[in-house]
Protein backbone atom coordinates (compact mmCIF):
# COMPACT_ATOMS: atom_id res chain seq x y z
CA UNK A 1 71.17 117.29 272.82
CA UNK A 2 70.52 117.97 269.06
CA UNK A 3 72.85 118.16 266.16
CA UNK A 4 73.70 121.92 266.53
CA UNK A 5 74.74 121.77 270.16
CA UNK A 6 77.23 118.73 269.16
CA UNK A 7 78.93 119.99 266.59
CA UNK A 8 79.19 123.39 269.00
CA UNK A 9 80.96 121.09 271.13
CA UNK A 10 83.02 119.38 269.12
CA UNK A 11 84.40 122.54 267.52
CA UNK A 12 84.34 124.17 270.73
CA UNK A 13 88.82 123.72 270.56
CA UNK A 14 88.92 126.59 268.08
CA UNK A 15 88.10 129.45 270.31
CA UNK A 16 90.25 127.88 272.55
CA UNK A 17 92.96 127.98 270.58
CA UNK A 18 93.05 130.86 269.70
CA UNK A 19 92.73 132.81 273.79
CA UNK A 20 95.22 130.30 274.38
CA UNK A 21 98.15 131.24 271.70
CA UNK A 22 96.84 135.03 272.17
CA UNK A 23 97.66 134.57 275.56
CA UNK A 24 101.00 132.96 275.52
CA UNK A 25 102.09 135.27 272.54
CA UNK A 26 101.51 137.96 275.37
CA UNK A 27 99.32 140.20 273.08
CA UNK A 28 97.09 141.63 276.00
CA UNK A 29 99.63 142.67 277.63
CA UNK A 30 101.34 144.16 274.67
CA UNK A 31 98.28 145.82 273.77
CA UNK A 32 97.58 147.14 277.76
CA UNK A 33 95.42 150.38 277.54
CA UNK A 34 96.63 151.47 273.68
CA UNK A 35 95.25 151.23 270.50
CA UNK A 36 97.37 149.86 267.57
CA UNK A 37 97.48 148.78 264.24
CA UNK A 38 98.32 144.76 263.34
CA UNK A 39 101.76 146.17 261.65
CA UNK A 40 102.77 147.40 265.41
CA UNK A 41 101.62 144.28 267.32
CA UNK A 42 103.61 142.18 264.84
CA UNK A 43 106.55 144.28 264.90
CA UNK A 44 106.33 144.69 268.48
CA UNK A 45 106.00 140.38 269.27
CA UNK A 46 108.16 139.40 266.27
CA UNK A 47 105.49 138.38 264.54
CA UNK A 48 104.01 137.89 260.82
CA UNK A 49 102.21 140.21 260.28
CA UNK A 50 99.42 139.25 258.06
CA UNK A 51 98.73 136.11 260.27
CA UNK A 52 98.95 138.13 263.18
CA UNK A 53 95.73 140.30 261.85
CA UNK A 54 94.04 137.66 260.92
CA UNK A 55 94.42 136.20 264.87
CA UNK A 56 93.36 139.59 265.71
CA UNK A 57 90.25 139.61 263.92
CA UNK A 58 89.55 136.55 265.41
CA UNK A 59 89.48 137.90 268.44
CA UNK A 60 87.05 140.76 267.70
CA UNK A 61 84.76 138.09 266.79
CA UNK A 62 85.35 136.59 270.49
CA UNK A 63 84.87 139.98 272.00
CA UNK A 64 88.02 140.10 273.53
CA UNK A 65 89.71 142.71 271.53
CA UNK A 66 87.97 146.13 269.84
CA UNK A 67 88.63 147.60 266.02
CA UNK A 68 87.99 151.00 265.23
CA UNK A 69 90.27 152.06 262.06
CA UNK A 70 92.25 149.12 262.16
CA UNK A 71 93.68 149.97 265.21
CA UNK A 72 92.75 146.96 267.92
CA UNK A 73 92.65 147.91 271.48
CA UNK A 74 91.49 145.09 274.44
CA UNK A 75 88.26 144.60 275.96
CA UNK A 76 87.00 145.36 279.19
CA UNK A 77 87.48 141.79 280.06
CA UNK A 78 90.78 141.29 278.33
CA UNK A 79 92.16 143.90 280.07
CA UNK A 80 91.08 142.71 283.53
CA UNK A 81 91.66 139.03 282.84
CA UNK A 82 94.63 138.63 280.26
CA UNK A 83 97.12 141.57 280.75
CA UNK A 84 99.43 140.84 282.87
CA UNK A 85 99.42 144.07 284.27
CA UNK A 86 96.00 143.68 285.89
CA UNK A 87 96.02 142.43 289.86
CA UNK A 88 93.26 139.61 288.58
CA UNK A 89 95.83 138.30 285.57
CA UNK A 90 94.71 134.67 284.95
CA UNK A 91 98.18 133.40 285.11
CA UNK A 92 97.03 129.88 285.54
CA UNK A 93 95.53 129.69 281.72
CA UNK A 94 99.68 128.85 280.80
CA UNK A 95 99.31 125.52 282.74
CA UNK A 96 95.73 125.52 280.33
CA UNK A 97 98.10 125.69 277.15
CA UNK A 98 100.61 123.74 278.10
CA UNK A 99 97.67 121.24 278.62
CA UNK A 100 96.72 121.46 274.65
CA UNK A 101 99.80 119.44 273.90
CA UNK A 102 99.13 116.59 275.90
CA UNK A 103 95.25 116.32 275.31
CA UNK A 104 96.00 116.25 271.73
CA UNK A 105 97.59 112.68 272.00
CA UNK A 106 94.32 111.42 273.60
CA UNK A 107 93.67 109.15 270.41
CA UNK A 108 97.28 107.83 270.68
CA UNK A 109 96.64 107.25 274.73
CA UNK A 110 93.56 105.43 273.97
CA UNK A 111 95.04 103.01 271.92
CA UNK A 112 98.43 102.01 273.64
CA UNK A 113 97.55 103.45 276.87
CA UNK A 114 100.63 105.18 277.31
CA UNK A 115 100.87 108.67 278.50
CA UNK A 116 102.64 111.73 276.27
CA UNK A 117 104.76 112.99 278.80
CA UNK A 118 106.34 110.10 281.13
CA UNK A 119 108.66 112.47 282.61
CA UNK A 120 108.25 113.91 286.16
CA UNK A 121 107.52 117.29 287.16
CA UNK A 122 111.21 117.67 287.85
CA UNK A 123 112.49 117.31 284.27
CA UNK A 124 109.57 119.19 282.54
CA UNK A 125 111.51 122.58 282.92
CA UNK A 126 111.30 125.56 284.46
CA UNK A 127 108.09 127.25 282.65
CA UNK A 128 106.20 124.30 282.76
CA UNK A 129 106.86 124.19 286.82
CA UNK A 130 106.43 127.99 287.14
CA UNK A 131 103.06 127.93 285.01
CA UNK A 132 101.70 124.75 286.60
CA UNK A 133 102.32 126.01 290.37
CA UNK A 134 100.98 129.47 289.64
CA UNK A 135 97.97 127.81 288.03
CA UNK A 136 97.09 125.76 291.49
CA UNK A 137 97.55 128.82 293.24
CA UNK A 138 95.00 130.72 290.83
CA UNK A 139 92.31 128.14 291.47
CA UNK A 140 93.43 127.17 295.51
CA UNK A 141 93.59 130.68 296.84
CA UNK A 142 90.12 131.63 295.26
CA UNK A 143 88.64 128.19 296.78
CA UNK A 144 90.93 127.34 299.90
CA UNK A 145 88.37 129.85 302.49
CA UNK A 146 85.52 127.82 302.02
CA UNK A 147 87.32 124.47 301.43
CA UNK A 148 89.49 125.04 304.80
CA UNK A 149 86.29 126.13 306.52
CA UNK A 150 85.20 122.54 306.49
CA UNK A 151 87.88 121.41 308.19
CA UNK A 152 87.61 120.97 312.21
CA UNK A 153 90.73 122.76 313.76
CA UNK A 154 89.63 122.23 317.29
CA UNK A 155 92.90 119.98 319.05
CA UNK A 156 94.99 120.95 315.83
CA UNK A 157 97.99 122.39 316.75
CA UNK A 158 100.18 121.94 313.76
CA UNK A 159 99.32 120.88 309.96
CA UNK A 160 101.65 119.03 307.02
CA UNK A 161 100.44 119.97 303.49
CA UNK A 162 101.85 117.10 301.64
CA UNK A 163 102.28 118.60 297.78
CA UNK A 164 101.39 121.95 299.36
CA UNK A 165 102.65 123.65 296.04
CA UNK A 166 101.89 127.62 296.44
CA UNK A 167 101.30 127.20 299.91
CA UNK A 168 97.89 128.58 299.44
CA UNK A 169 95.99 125.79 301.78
CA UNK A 170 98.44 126.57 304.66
CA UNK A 171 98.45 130.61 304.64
CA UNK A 172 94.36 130.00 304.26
CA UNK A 173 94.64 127.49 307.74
CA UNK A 174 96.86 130.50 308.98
CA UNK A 175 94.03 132.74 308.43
CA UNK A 176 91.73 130.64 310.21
CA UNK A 177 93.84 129.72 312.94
CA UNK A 178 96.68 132.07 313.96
CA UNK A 179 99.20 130.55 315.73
CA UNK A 180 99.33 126.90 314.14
CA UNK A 181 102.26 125.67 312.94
CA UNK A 182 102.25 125.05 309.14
CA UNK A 183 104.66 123.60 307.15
CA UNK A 184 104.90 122.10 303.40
CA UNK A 185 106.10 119.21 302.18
CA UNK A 186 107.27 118.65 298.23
CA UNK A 187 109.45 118.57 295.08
CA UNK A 188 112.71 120.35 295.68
CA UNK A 189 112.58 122.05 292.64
CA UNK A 190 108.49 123.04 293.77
CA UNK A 191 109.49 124.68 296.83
CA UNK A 192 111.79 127.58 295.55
CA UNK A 193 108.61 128.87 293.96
CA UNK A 194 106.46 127.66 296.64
CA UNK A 195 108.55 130.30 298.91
CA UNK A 196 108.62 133.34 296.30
CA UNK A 197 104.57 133.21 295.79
CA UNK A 198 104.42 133.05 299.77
CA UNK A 199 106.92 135.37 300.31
CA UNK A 200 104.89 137.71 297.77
CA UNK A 201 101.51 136.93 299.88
CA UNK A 202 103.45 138.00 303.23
CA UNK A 203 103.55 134.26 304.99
CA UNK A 204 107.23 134.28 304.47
CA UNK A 205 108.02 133.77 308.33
CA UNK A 206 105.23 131.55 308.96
CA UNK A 207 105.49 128.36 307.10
CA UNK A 208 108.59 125.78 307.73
CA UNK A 209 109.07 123.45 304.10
CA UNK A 210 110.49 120.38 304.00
CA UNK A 211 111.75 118.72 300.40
CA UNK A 212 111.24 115.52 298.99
CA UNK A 213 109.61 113.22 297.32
CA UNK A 214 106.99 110.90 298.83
CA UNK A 215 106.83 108.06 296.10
CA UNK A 216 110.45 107.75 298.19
CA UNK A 217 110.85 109.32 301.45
CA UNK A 218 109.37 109.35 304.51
CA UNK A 219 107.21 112.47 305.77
CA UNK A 220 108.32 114.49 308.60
CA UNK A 221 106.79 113.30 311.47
CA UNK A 222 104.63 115.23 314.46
CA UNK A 223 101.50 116.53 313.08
CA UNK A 224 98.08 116.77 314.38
CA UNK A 225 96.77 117.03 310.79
CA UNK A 226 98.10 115.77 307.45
CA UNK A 227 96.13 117.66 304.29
CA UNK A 228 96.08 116.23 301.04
CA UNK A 229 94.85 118.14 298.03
CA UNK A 230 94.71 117.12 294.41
CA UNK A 231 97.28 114.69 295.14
CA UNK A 232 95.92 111.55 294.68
CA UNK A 233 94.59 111.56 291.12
CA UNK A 234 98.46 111.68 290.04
CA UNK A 235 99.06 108.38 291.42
CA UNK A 236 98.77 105.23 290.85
CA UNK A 237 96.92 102.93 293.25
CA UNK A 238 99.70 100.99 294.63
CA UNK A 239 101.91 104.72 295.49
CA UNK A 240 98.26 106.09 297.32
CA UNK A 241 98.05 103.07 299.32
CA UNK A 242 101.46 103.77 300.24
CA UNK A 243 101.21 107.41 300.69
CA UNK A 244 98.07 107.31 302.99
CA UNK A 245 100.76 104.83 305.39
CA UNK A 246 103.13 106.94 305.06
CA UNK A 247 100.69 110.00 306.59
CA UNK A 248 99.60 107.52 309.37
CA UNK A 249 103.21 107.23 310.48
CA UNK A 250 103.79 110.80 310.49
CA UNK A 251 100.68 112.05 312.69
CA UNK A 252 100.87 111.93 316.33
CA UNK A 253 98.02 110.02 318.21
CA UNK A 254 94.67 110.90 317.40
CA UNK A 255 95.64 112.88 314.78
CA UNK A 256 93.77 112.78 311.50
CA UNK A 257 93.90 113.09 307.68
CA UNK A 258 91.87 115.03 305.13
CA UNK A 259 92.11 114.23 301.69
CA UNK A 260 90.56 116.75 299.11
CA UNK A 261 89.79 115.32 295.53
CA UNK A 262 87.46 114.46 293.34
CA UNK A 263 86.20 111.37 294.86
CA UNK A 264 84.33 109.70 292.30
CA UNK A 265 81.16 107.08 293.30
CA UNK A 266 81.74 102.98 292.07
CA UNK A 267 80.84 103.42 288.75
CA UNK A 268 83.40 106.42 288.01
CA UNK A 269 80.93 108.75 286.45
CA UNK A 270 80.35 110.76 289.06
CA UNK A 271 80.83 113.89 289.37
CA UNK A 272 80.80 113.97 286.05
CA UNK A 273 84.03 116.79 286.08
CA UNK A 274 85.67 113.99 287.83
CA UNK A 275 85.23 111.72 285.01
CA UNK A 276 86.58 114.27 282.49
CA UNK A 277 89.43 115.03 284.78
CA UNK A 278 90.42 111.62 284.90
CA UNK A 279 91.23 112.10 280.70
CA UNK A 280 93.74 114.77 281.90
CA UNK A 281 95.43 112.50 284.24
CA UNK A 282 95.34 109.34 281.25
CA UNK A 283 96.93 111.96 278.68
CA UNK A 284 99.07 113.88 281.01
CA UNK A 285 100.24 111.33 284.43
CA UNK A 286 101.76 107.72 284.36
CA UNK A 287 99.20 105.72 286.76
CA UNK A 288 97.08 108.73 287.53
CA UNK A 289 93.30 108.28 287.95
CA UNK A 290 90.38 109.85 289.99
CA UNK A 291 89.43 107.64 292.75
CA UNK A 292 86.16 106.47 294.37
CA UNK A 293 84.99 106.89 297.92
CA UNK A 294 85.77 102.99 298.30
CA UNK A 295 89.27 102.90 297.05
CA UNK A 296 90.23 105.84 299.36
CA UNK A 297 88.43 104.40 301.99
CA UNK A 298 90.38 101.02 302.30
CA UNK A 299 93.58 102.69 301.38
CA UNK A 300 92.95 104.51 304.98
CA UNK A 301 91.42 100.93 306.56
CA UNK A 302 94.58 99.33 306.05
CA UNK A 303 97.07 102.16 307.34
CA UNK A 304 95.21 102.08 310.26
CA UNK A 305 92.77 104.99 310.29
CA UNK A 306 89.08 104.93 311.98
CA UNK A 307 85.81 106.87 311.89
CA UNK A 308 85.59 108.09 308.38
CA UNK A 309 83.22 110.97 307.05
CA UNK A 310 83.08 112.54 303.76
CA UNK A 311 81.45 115.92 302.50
CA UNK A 312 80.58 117.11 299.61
CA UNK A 313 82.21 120.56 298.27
CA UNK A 314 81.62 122.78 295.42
CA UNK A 315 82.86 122.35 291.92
CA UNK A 316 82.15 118.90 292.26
CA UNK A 317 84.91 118.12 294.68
CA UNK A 318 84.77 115.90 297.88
CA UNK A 319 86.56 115.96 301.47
CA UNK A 320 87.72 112.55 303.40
CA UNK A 321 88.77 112.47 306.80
CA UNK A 322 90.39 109.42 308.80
CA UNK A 323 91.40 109.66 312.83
CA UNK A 324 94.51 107.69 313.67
CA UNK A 325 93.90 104.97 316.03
């Protein structure tokens, strides 16, 4: 690496900043398939209007606007990507900025070692829960295919996605297994979207939910296969090692667990996205970390699971799967 491709990096939070308050100032969608003027936009958002040109500009230079006669109209990409009239809208990039606050206490975290944001997902409002949920389902539907496909389904009849957000992991083991018997279990203030974005995909009828909170409660019992995904790197050690008991008392006999994450090697480095994701959990989650292959292993040794095997996925992230005894 040479001088010009770290200071490329470490100004790399500009152009970021400003997709990211384009974006949640709406002005894609604003802008949709016309061509105005900076007066209009700013008129149109409530918006001043000379800074609002000069955020415009800057996204000319990012290519994801046009200017002919100081009228600005939206790329090819913008259009596609950021208006939320387009089928492919990124909603997920709102989780993104909500994510800028957070990350920009890092230096603060560091030092004291507290998080920003000590509250749980149920007091962090309504737009944070709606943007962080449609976010997982942005990434999970797009990856959940080839992630499920690794998943044995022979003997599994029915399947408890613990944190099951969207519900995108269950209509995806729906899709590759008609007939089981899915249901969801989280955050009673999760589930009411869980239902409208699954509603929305047609899985309505097809998915049972069951509310709660596992740092607490018990999970519903009867399952031939408890599913964990990105759930573990917002806990702390002590609540996994819990958790991963509480999944062993919920599956029936022989039943197993999978347990998608980024499951990092001894020395926490690797994969290196791992590593940086485990920044977002220091800034952003009270005791949440990214785990290694060890850690997860004995959590599942002393619950009581056997015969573990773990594959690698793409992205970086890994698959662990435990029989009960």
């Amino acid at each position: 690496m040479n001088a010009k491709e770290l200071r490329e990096m470490a100004v790399a939070f500009q152009k970021s900043r400003i997709i990211l308050t384009a974006y949640e100032l709406d002005i894609f969608t604003f802008i949709n398939d016309k061509s105005l003027n900076a007066e209009t936009i700013a008129k149109g958002l409530n918006l001043n209007k000379n800074a609002t040109e000069r955020l415009l500009n800057a996204l000319v230079a990012t290519d994801l606007l046009n200017k002919e006669n100081e009228n600005f109209s939206n790329s090819k990409e913008s259009v596609q990507f950021l208006s939320k009239n387009s089928s492919e809208f990124m909603a997920g990039l709102m989780h993104s900025n909500h994510l800028w606050n957070t990350w920009s206490h890092l230096t603060e975290v560091v030092k004291i070692g507290n998080v920003a944001d000590t509250s749980n997902i149920n007091e962090r409002g309504e737009d944070w829960l709606e943007a962080f949920i449609h976010a997982m389902h942005y990434r999970g539907k797009k990856q959940a295919p080839t992630q499920i496909a690794e998943i044995d389904l022979q003997n599994v009849d029915s399947v408890l996605d613990v944190g099951g957000g969207s519900g995108c992991f269950c209509m995806e083991f729906l899709k590759q297994k008609p007939g089981l018997k899915t249901a969801i279990f989280d955050l009673p203030n999760v589930v009411p979207v869980s239902k409208k974005i699954v509603e929305k995909e047609g899985y309505g009828d097809s998915i049972v939910y069951y509310t709660g909170d596992f740092t607490i409660d018990e999970l519903p019992k009867g399952f031939d296969l408890i599913f964990l995904s990105a759930i573990i790197h917002s806990n702390s050690y002590k609540t996994n090692e819990d958790l991963i008991k509480k999944c062993y008392n919920a599956l029936n006999p022989g039943g197993k667990i999978v347990i998608q994450d980024w499951i990092m090697n001894d020395s926490k480095t690797v994969p290196p996205q791992g590593a940086i994701f485990s920044i977002n959990m220091l800034v952003g989650v009270e005791g949440g970390d990214c785990y290694s292959e060890n850690e997860v292993n004995s959590w599942m040794k002393n619950a009581g699971f056997k015969d573990f095997s773990k594959i690698e996925l793409e992205h970086g992230l890994g698959q662990i799967t435990g029989i009960k005894n």
